[in-house]
Protein backbone atom coordinates (compact mmCIF):
# COMPACT_ATOMS: atom_id res chain seq x y z
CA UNK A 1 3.80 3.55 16.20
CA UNK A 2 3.45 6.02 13.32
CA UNK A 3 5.85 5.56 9.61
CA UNK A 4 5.44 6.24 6.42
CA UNK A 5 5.15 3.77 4.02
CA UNK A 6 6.75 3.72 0.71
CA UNK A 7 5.63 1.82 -2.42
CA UNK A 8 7.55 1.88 -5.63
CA UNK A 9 6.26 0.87 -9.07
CA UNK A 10 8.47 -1.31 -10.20
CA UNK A 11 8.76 -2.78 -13.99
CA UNK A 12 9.82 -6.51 -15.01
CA UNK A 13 13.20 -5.57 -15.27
CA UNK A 14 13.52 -4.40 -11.58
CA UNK A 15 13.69 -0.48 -12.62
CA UNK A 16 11.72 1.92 -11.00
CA UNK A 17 8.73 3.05 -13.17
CA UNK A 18 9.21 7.06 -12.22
CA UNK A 19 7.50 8.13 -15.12
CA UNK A 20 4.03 6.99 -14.42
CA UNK A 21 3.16 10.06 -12.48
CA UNK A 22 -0.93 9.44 -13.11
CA UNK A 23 -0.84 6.20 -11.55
CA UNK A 24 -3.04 5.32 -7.99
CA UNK A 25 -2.66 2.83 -6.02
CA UNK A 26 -4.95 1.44 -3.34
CA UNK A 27 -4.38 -1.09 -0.45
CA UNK A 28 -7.32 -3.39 0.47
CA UNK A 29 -7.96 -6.50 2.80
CA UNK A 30 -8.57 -9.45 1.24
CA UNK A 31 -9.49 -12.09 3.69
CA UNK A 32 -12.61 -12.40 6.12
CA UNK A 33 -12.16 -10.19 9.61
CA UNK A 34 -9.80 -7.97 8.30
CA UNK A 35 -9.34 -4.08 6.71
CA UNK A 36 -8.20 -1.28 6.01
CA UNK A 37 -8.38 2.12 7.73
CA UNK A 38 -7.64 5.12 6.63
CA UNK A 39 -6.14 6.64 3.59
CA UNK A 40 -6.02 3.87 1.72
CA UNK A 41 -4.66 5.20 -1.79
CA UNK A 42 -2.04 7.04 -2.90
CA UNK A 43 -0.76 9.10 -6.03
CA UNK A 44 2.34 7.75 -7.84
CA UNK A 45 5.22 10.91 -7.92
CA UNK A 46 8.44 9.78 -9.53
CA UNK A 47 7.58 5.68 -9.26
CA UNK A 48 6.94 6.44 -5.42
CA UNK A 49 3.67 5.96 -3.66
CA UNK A 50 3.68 7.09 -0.10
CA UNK A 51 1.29 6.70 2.84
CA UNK A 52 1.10 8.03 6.33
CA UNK A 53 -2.47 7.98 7.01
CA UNK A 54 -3.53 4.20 7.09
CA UNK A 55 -4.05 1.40 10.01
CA UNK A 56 -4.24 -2.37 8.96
CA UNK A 57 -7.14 -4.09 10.90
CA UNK A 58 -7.73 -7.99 11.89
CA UNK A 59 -8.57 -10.56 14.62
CA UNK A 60 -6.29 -10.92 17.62
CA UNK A 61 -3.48 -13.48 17.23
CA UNK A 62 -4.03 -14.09 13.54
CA UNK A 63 -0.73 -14.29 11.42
CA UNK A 64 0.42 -13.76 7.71
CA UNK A 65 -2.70 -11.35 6.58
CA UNK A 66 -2.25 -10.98 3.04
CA UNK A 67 -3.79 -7.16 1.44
CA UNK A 68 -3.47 -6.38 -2.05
């Protein structure tokens, strides 16, 4: 199955941070036997970081994989 995903930047208050247009973020695995494939970064426009390029990798029947 292939959809976008959509990350906003979001300040303490809740409010969407659309003026931090320099901004990058990047996904990565963080526990053992798992990753990330793909593009794995994406360029902040308007608060909104989108990605339709990536595939999230780990061990058969494991549940709850956390990536930052």
């Amino acid at each position: 199955m292939k959809e976008k995903l959509y990350f906003e930047l979001v300040d303490y208050e809740g409010q969407i941070m659309n003026r931090q247009n320099s901004q990058i973020i990047k996904i990565s695995a963080i526990e053992p036997n798992s990753s990330v494939k793909g593009t794995d970064f994406g360029r902040i426009k308007k608060g909104v970081a989108e990605f339709d390029n990536l595939i999230f990798i780990s061990e058969d029947g494991r549940k709850n994989i956390k990536y930052e």
